[in-house]
N, C-alpha and C. Protein backbone atom coordinates (compact mmCIF):
# COMPACT_ATOMS: atom_id res chain seq x y z
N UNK A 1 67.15 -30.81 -134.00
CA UNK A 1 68.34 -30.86 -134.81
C UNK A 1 68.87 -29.45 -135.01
N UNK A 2 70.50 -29.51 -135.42
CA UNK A 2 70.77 -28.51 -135.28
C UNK A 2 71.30 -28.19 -136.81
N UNK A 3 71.83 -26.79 -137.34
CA UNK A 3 72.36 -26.56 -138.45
C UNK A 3 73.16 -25.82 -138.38
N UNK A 4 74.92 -25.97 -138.83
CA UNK A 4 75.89 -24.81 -138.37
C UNK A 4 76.54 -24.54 -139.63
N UNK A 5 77.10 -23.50 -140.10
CA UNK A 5 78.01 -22.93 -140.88
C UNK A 5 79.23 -23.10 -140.07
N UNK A 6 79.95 -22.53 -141.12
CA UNK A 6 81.91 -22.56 -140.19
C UNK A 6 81.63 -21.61 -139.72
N UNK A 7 82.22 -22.32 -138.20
CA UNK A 7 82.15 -20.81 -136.96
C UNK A 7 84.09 -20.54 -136.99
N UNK A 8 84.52 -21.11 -137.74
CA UNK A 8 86.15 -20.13 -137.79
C UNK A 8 86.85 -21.82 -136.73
N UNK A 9 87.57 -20.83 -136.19
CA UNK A 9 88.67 -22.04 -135.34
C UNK A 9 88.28 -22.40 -133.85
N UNK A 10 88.41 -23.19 -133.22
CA UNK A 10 88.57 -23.33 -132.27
C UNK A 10 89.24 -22.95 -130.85
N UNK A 11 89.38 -22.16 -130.00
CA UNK A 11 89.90 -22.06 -128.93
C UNK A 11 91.24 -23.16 -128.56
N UNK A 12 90.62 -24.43 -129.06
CA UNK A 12 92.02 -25.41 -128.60
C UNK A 12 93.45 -25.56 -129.66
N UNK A 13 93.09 -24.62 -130.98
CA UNK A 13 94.25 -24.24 -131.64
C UNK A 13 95.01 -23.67 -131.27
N UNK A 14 94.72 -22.30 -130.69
CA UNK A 14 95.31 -20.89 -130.12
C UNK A 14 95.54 -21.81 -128.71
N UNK A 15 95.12 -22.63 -128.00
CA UNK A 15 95.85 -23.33 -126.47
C UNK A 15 96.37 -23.96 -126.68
N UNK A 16 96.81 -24.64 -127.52
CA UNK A 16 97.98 -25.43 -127.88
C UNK A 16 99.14 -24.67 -128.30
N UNK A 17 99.07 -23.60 -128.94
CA UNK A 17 100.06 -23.03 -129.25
C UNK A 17 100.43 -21.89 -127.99
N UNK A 18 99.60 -21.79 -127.21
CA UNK A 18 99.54 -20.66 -126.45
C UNK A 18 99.44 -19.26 -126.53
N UNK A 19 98.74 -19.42 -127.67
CA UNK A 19 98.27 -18.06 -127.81
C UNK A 19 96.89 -17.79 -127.93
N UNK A 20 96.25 -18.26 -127.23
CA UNK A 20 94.91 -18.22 -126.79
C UNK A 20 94.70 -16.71 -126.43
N UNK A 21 95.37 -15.61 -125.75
CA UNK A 21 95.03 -14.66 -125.11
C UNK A 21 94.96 -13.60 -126.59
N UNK A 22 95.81 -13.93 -127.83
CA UNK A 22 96.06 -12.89 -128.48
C UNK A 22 94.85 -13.30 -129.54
N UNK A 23 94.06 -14.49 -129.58
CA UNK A 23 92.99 -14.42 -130.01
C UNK A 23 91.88 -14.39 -129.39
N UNK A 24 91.79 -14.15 -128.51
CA UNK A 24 90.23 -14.13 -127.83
C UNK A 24 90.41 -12.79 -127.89
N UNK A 25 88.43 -12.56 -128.40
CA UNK A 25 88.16 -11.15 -128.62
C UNK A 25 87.68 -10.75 -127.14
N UNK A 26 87.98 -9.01 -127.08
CA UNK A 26 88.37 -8.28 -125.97
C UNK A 26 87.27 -8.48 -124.85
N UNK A 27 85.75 -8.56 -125.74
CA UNK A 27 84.81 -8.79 -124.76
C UNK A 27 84.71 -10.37 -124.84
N UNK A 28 85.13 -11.16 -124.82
CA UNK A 28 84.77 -12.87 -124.20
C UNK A 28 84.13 -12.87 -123.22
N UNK A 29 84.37 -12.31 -122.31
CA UNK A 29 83.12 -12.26 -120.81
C UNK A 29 81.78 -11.98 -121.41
N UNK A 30 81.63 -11.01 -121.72
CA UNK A 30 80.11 -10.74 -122.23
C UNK A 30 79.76 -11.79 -123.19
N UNK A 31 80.46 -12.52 -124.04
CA UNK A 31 80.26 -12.74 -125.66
C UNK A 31 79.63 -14.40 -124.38
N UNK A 32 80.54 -15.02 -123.26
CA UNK A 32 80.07 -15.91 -123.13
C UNK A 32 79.12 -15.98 -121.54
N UNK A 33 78.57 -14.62 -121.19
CA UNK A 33 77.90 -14.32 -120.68
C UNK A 33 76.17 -14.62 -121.29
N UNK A 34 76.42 -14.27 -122.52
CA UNK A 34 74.94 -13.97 -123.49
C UNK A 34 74.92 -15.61 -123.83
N UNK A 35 76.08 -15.99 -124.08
CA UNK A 35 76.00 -17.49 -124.75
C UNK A 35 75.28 -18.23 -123.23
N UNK A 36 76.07 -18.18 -121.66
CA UNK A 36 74.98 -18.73 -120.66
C UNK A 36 73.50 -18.08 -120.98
N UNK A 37 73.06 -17.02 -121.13
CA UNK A 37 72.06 -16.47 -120.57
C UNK A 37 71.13 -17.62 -121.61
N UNK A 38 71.60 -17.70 -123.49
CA UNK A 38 70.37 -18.20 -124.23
C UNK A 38 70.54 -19.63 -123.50
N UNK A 39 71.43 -20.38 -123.55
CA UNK A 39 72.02 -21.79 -122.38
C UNK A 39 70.62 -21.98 -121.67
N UNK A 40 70.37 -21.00 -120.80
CA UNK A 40 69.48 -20.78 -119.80
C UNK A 40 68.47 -20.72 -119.70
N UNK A 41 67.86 -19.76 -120.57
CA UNK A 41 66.68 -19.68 -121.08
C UNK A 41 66.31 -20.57 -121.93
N UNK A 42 67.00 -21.71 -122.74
CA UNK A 42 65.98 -22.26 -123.19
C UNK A 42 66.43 -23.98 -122.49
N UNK A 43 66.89 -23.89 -121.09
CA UNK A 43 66.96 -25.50 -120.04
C UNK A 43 68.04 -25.71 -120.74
N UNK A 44 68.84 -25.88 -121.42
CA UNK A 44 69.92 -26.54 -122.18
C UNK A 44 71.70 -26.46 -121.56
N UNK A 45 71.60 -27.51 -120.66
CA UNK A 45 73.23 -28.28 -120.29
C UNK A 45 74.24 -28.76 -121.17
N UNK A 46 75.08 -27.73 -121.91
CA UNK A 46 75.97 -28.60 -123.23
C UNK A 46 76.63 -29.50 -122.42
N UNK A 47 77.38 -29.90 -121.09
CA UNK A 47 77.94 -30.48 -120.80
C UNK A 47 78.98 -31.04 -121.09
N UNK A 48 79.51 -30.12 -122.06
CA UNK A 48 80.97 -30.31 -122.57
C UNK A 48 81.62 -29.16 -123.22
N UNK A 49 81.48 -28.25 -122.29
CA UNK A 49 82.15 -26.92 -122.95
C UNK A 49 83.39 -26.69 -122.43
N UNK A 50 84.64 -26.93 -123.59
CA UNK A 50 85.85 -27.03 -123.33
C UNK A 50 86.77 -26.12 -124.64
N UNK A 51 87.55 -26.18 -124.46
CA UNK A 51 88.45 -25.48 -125.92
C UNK A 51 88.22 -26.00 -127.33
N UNK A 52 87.95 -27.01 -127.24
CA UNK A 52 87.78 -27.53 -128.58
C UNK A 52 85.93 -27.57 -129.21
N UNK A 53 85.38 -27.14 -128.17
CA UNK A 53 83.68 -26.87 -128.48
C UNK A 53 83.30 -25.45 -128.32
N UNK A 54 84.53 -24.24 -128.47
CA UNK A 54 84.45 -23.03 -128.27
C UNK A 54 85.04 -22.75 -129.91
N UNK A 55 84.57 -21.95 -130.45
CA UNK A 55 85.29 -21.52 -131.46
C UNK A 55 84.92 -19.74 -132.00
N UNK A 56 86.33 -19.20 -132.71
CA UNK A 56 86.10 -18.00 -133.07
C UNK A 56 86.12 -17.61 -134.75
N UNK A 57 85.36 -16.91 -134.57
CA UNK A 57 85.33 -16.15 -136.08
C UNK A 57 85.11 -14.38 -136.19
N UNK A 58 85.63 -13.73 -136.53
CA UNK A 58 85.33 -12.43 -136.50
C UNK A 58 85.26 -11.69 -135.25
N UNK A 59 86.22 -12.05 -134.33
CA UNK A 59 85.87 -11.64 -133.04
C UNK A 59 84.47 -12.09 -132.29
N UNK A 60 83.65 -13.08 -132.88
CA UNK A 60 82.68 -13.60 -132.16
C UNK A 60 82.94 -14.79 -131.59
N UNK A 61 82.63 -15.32 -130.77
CA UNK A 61 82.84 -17.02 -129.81
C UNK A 61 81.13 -17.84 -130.33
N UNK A 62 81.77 -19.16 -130.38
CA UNK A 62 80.28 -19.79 -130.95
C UNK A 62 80.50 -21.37 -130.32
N UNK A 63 79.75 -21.45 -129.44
CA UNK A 63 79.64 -22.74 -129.13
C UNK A 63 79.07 -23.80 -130.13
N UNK A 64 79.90 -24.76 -130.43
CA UNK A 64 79.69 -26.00 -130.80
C UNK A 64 79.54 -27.28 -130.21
N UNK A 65 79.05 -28.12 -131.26
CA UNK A 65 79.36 -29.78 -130.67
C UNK A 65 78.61 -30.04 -129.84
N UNK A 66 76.94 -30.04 -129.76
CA UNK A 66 75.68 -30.08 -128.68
C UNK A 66 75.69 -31.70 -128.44
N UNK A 67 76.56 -32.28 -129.14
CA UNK A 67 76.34 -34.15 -128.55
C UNK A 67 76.01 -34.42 -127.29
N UNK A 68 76.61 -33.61 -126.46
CA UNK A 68 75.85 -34.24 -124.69
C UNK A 68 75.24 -33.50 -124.26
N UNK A 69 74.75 -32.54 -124.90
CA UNK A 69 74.12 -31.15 -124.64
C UNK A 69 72.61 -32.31 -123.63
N UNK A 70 71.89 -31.75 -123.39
CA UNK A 70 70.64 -32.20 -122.51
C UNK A 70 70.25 -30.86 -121.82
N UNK A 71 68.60 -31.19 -121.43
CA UNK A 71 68.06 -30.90 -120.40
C UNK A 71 68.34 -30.81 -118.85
N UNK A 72 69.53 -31.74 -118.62
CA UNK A 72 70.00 -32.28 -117.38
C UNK A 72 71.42 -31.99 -117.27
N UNK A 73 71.92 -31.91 -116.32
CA UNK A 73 73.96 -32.06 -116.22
C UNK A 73 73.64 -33.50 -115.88
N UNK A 74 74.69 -33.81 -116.94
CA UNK A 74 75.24 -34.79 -117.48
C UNK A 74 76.93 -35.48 -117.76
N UNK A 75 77.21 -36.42 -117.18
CA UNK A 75 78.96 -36.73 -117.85
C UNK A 75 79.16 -35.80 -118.97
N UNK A 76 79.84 -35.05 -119.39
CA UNK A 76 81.46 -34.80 -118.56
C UNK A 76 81.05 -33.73 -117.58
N UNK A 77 80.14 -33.60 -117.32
CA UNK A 77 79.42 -31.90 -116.80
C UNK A 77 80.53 -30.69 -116.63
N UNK A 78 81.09 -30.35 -117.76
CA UNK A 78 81.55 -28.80 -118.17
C UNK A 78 80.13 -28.37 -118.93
N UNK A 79 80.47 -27.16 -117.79
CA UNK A 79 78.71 -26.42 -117.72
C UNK A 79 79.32 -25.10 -117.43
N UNK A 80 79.04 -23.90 -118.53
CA UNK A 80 78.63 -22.61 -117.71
C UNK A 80 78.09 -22.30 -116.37
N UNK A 81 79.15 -21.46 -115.78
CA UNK A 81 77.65 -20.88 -114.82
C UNK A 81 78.58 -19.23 -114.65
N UNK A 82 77.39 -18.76 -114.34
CA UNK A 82 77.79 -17.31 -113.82
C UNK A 82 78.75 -16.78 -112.94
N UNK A 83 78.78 -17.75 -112.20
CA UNK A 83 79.66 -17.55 -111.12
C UNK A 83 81.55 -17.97 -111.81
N UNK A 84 81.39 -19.02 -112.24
CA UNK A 84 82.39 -19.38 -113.08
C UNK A 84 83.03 -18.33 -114.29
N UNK A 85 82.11 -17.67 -114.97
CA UNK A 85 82.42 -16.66 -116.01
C UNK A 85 83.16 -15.58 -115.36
N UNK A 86 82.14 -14.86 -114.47
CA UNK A 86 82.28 -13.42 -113.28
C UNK A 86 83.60 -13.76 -112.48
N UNK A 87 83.85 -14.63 -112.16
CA UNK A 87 85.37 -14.66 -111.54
C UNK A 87 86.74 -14.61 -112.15
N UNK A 88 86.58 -15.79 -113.87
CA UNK A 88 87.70 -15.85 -114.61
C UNK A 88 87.73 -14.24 -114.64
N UNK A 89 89.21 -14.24 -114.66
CA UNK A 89 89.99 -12.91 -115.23
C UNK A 89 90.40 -13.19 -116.50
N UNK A 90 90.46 -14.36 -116.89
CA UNK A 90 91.20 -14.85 -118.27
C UNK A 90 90.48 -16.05 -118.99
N UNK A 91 91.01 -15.79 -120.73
CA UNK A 91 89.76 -16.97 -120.81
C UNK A 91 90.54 -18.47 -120.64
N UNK A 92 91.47 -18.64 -120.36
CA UNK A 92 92.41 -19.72 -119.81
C UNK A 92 92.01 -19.98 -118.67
N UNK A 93 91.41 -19.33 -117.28
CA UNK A 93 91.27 -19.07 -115.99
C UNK A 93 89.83 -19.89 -116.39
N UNK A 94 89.02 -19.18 -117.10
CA UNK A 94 87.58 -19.58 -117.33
C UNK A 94 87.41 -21.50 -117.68
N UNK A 95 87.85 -21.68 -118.81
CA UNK A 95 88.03 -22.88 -119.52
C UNK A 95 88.60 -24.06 -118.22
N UNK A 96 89.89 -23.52 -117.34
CA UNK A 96 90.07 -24.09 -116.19
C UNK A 96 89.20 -24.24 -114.97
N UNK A 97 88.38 -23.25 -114.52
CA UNK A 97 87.50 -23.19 -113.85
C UNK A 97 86.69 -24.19 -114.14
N UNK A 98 85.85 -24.06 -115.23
CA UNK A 98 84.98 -25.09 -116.52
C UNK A 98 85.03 -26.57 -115.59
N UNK A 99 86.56 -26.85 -116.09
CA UNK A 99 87.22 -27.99 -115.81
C UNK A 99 86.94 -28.32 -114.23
N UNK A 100 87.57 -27.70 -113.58
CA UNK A 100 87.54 -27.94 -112.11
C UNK A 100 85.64 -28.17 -111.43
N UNK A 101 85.34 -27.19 -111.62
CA UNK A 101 83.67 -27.57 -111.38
C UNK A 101 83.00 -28.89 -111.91
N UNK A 102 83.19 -29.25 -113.48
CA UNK A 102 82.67 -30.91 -113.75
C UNK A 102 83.55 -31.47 -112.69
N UNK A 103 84.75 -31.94 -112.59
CA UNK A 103 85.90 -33.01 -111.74
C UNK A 103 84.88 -32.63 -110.79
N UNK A 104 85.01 -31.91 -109.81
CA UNK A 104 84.24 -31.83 -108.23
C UNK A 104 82.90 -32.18 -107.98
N UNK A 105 81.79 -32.48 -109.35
CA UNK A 105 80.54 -32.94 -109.29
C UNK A 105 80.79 -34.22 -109.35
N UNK A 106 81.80 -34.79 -110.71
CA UNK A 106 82.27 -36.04 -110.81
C UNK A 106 82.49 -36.48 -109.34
N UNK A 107 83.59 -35.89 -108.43
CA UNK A 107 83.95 -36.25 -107.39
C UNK A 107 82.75 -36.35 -106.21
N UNK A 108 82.14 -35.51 -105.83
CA UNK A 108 80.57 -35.39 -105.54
C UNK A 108 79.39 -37.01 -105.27
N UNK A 109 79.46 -36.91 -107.06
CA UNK A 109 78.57 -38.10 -106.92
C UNK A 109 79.07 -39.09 -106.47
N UNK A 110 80.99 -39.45 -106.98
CA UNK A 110 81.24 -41.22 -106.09
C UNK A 110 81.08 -41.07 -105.12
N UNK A 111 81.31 -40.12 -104.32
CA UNK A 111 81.19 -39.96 -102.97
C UNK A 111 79.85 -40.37 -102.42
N UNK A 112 79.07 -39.99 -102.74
CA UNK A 112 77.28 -39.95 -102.62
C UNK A 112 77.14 -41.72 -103.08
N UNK A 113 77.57 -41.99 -104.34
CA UNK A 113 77.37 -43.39 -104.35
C UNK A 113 77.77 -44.31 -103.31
N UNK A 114 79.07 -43.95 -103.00
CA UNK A 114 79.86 -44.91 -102.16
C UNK A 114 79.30 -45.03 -100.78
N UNK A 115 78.69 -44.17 -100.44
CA UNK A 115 77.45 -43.53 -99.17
C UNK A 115 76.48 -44.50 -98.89
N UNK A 116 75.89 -44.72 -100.27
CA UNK A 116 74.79 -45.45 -100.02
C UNK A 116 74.65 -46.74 -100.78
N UNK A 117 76.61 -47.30 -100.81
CA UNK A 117 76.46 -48.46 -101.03
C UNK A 117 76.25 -49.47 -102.04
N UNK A 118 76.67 -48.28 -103.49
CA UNK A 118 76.44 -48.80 -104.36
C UNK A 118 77.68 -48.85 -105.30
C-alpha cells in the first residue's frame, strides 16, 4: 500500500490549456529519468503514465495513481523507458512518445493473437 500527500497539479491541467511547457520544471528529463531508474530498481510497470498521473509541485514531477502499476506490462502499457525519455526534446514529445509505444504493443499482441488463432 501506498501513502501520498498533495503532489500539486497535474501535467493534464497545463495540456489542456497548453501551457504545459511554461510549467514543466527545466530539468524534467532528469526529474523523470530518476523517477525510471527507482521504476526499475524496484520491478515496478505503472502502466499508465500519462498527463493526468504526472503531477507538479515546487518544480518537482511525482508520479501518481499506481492502480495498474504491476510487476508485469500490463493494459494500457504507458511505460517509461530510457530510450523514450533520451529522445523526447519536449515534455509533450515525451508523454506522446509514452502514448505511441503502449498503441504499438497493443498493436503487437492482436497481431500475435490473430497468428495463432485465437
Amino acid at each position: 500500500s501506498m501513502l501520498m500527500s498533495y503532489c500539486g497539479n497535474s501535467f493534464h491541467k497545463y495540456y489542456e490549456k497548453k501551457k504545459i511547457n511554461k510549467f514543466t520544471p527545466k530539468n524534467w528529463k532528469e526529474q523523470f529519468l530518476e523517477i525510471y531508474n527507482i521504476l526499475e530498481e524496484n520491478l515496478i510497470y505503472h502502466n499508465d503514465i500519462n498527463t493526468r498521473n504526472c503531477c507538479i509541485l515546487n518544480d518537482n514531477i511525482y508520479l501518481i495513481d499506481f492502480g495498474e502499476s504491476s510487476n508485469d506490462i500490463k493494459y494500457p502499457y504507458y511505460n517509461l523507458s530510457l530510450d523514450v525519455i533520451k529522445k523526447s526534446s519536449s515534455i509533450n514529445e515525451m508523454f506522446n512518445n509514452i502514448k505511441e509505444v503502449g498503441i504499438s504493443i497493443i498493436a503487437c499482441l492482436y497481431i500475435r493473437k490473430k497468428k495463432r488463432g485465437k
